[in-house]
N, C-alpha and C. Protein backbone atom coordinates (compact mmCIF):
# COMPACT_ATOMS: atom_id res chain seq x y z
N UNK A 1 0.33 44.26 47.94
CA UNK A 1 0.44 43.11 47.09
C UNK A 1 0.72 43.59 45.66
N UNK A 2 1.90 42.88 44.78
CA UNK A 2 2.33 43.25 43.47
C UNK A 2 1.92 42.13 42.51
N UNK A 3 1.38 42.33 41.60
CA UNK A 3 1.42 41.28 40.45
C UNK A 3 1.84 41.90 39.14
N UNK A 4 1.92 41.19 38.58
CA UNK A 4 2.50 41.30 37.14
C UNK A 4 0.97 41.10 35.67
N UNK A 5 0.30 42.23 35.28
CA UNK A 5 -0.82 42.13 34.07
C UNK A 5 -0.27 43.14 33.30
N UNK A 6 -0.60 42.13 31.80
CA UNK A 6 -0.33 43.26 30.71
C UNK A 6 0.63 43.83 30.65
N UNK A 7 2.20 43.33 30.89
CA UNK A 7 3.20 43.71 30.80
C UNK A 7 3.61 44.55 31.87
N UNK A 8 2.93 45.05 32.83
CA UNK A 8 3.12 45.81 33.42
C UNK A 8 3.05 45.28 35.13
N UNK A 9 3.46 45.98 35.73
CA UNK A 9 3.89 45.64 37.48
C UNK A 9 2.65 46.43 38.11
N UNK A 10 1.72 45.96 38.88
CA UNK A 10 0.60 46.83 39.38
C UNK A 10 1.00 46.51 41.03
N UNK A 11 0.64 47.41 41.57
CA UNK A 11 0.57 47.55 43.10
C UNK A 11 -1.09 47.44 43.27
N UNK A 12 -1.66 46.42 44.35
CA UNK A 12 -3.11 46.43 44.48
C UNK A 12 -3.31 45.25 44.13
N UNK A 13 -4.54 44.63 44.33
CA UNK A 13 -6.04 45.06 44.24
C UNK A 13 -6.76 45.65 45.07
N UNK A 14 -6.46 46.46 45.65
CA UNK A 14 -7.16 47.04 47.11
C UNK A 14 -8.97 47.12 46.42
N UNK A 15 -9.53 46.70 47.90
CA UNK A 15 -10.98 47.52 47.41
C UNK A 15 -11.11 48.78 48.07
N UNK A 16 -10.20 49.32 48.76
CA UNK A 16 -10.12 50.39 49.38
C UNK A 16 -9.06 51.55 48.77
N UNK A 17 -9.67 52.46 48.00
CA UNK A 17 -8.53 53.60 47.22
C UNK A 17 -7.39 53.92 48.03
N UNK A 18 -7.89 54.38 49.35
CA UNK A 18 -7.16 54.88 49.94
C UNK A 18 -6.02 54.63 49.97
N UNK A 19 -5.74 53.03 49.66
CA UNK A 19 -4.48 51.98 49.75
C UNK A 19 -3.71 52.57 48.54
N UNK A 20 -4.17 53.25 47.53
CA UNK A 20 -3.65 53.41 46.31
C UNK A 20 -2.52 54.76 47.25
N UNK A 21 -1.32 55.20 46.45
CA UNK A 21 -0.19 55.74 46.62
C UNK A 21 -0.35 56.80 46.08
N UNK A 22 0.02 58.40 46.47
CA UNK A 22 -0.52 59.43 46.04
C UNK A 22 0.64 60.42 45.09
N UNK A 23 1.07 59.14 43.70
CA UNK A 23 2.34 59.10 43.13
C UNK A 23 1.90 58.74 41.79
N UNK A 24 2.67 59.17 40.92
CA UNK A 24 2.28 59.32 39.46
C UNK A 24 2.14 57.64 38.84
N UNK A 25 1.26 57.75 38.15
CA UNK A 25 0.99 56.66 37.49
C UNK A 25 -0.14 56.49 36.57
N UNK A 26 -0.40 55.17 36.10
CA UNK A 26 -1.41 54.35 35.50
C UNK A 26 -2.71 53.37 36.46
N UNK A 27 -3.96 54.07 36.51
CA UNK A 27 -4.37 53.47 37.70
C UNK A 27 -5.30 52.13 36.80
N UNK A 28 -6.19 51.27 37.50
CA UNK A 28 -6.89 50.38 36.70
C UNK A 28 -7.73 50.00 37.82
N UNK A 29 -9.18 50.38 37.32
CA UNK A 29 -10.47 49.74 38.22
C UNK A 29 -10.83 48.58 37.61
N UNK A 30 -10.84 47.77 38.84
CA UNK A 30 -11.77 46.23 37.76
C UNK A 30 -12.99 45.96 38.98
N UNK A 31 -13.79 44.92 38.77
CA UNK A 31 -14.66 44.78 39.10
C UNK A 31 -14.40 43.00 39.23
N UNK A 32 -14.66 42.74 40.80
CA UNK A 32 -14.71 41.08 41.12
C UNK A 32 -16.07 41.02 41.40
N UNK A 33 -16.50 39.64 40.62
CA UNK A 33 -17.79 39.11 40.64
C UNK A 33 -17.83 38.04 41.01
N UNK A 34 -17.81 37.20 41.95
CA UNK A 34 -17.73 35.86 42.44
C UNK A 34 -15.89 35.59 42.08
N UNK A 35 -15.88 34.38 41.51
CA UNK A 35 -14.18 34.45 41.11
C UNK A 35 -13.91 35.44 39.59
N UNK A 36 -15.06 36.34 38.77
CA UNK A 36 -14.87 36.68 37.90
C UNK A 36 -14.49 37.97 37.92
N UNK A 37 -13.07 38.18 37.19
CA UNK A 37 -12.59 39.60 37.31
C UNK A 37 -12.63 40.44 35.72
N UNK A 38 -12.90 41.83 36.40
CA UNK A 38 -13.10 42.23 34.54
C UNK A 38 -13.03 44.07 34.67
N UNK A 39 -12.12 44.91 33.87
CA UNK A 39 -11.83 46.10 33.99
C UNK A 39 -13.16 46.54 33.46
N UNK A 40 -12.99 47.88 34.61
CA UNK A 40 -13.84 49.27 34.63
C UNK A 40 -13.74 50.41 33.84
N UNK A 41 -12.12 50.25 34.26
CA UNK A 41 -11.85 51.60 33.49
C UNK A 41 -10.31 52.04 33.87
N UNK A 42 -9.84 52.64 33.14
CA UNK A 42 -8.21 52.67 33.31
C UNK A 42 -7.92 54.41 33.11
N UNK A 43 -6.86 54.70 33.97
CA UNK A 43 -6.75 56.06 33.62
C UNK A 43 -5.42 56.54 33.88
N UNK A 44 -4.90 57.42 34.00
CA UNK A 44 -3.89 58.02 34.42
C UNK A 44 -3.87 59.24 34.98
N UNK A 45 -2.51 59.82 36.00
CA UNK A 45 -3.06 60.79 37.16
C UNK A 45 -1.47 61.04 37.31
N UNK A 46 -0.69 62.38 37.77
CA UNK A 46 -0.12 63.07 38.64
C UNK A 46 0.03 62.10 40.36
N UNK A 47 -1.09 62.17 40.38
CA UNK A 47 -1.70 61.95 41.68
C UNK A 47 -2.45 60.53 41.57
N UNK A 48 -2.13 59.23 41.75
CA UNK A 48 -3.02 58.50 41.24
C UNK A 48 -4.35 58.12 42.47
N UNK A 49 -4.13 58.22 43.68
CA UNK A 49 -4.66 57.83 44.93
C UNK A 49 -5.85 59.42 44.76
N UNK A 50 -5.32 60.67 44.67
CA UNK A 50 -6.41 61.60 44.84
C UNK A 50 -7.23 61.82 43.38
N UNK A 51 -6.73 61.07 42.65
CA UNK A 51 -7.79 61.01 41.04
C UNK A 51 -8.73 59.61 41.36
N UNK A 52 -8.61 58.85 41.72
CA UNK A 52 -9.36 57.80 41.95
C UNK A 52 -10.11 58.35 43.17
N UNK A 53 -9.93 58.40 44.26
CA UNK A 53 -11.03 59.16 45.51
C UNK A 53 -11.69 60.46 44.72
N UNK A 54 -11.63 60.53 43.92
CA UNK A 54 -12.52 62.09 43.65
C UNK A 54 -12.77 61.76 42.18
N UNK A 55 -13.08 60.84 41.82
CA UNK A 55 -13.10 60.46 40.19
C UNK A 55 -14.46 60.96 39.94
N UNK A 56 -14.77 61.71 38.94
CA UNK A 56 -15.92 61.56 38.18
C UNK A 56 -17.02 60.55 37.87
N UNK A 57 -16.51 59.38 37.77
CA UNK A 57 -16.92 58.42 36.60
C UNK A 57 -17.02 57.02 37.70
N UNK A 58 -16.67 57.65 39.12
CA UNK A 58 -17.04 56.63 39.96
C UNK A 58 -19.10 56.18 40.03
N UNK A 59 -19.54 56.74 39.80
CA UNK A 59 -21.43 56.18 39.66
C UNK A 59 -21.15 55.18 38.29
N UNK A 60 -20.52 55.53 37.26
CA UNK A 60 -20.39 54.74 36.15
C UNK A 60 -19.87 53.28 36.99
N UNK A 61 -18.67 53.31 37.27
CA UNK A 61 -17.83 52.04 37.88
C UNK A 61 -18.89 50.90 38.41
N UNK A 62 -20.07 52.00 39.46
CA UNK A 62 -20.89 50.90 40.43
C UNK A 62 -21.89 50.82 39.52
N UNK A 63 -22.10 50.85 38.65
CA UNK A 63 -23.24 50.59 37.83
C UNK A 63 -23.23 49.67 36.75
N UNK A 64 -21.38 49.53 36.24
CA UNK A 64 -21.22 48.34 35.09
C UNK A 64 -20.16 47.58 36.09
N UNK A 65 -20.53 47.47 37.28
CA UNK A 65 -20.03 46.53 38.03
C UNK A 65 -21.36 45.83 39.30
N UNK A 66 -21.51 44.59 38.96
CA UNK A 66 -22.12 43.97 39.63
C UNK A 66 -21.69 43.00 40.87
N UNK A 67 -20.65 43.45 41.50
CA UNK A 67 -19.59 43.06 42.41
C UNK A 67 -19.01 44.13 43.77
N UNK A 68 -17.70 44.11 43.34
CA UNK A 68 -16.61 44.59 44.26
C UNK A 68 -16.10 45.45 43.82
N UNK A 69 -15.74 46.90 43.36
CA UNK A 69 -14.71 47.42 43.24
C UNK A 69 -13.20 47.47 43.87
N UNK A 70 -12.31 46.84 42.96
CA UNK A 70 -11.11 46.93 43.35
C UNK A 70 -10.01 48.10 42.54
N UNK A 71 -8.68 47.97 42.70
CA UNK A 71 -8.19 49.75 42.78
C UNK A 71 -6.96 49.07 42.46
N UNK A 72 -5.72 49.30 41.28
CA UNK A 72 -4.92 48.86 41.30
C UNK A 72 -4.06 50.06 40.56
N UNK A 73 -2.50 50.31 41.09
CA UNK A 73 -1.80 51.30 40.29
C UNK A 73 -0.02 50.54 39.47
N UNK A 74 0.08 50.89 38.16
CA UNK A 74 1.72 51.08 37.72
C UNK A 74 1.66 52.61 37.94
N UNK A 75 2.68 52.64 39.43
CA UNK A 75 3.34 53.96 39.26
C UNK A 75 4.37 54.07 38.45
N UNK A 76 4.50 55.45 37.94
CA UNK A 76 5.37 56.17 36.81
C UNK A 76 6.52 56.85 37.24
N UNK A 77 7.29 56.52 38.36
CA UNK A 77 8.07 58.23 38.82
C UNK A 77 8.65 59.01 37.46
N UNK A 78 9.05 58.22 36.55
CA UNK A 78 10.24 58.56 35.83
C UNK A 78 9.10 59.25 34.44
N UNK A 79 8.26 58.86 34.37
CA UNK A 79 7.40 59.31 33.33
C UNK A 79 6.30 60.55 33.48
N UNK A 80 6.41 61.19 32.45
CA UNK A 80 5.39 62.56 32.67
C UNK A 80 4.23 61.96 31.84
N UNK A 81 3.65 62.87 31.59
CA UNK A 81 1.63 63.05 31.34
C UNK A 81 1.74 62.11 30.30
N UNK A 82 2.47 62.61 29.03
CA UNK A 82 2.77 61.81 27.47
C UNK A 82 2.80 60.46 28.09
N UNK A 83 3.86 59.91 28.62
CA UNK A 83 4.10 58.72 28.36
C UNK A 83 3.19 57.87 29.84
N UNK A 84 2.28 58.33 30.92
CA UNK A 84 1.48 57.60 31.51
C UNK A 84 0.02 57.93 30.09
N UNK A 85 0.08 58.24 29.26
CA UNK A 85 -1.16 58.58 28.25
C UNK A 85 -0.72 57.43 27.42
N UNK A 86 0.31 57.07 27.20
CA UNK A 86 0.83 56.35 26.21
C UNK A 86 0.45 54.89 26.32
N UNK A 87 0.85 54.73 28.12
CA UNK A 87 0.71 53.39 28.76
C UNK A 87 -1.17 53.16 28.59
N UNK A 88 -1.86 54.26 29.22
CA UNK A 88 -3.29 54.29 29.63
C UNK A 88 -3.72 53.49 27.97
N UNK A 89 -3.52 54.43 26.79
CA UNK A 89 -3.66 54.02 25.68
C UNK A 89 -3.82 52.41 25.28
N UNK A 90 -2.42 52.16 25.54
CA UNK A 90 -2.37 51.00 25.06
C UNK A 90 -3.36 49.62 25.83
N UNK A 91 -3.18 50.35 27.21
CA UNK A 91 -4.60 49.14 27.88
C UNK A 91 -5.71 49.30 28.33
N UNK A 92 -6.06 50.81 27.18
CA UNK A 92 -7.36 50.26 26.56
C UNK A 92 -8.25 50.13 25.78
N UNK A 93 -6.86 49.41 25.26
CA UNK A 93 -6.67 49.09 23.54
C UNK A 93 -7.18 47.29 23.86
N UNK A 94 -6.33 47.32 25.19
CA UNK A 94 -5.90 45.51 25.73
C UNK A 94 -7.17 44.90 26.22
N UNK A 95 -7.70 45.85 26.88
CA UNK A 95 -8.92 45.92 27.91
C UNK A 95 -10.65 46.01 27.20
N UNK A 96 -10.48 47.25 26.31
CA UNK A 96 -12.12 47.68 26.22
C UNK A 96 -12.54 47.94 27.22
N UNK A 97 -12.35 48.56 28.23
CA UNK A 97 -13.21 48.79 29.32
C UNK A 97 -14.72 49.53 28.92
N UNK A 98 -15.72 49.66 30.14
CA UNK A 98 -17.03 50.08 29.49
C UNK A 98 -16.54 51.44 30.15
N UNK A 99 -16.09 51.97 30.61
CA UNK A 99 -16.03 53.11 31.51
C UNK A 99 -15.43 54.39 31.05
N UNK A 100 -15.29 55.44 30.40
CA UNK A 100 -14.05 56.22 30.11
C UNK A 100 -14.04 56.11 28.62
N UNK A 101 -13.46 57.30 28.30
CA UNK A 101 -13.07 57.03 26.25
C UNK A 101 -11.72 58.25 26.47
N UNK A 102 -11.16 57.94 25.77
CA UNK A 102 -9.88 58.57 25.47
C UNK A 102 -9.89 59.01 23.65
């Protein structure tokens, strides 16, 4: 499933990583709470499917999430480290997430 947030084209909401694509991009954790949705934490990866399954900062996620974890990616093919840093930057600039500092 594709939607369109924040200017950008995301593949997901999976609650299952695995679903995530093991292809460069901008990943974005949010957290569903009844119908209420609200970011975790946003990052960027080489690899976006094996940075999210092996994340660090996953105990953080289940802890300022009182819900569901869901898993969503803008893959990058065409973009290197700089410019998925560039994208990550800017949403979460958009976002505030509680999760992560850049």
């Amino acid at each position: 499933m594709a939607f369109d947030k924040y200017g950008y084209r995301w593949e997901g909401c999976f609650t299952d990583a695995n679903m995530l694509e093991p292809r460069s991009g901008v990943y974005m954790v949010w957290c569903k709470t009844g119908e209420q949705w609200s970011v975790m934490d946003v990052g960027e990866s080489a690899n976006v499917q094996e940075r999210v399954l092996n994340h660090d900062r996953r105990p953080q996620w289940e802890q300022h999430c009182g819900g569901t974890l869901h898993f969503a990616a803008h893959y990058t093919p065409n973009a290197q480290q700089a410019g998925r840093r560039e994208i990550e930057t800017r949403l979460r600039e958009i976002t505030d997430p509680p999760c992560g500092d850049r």
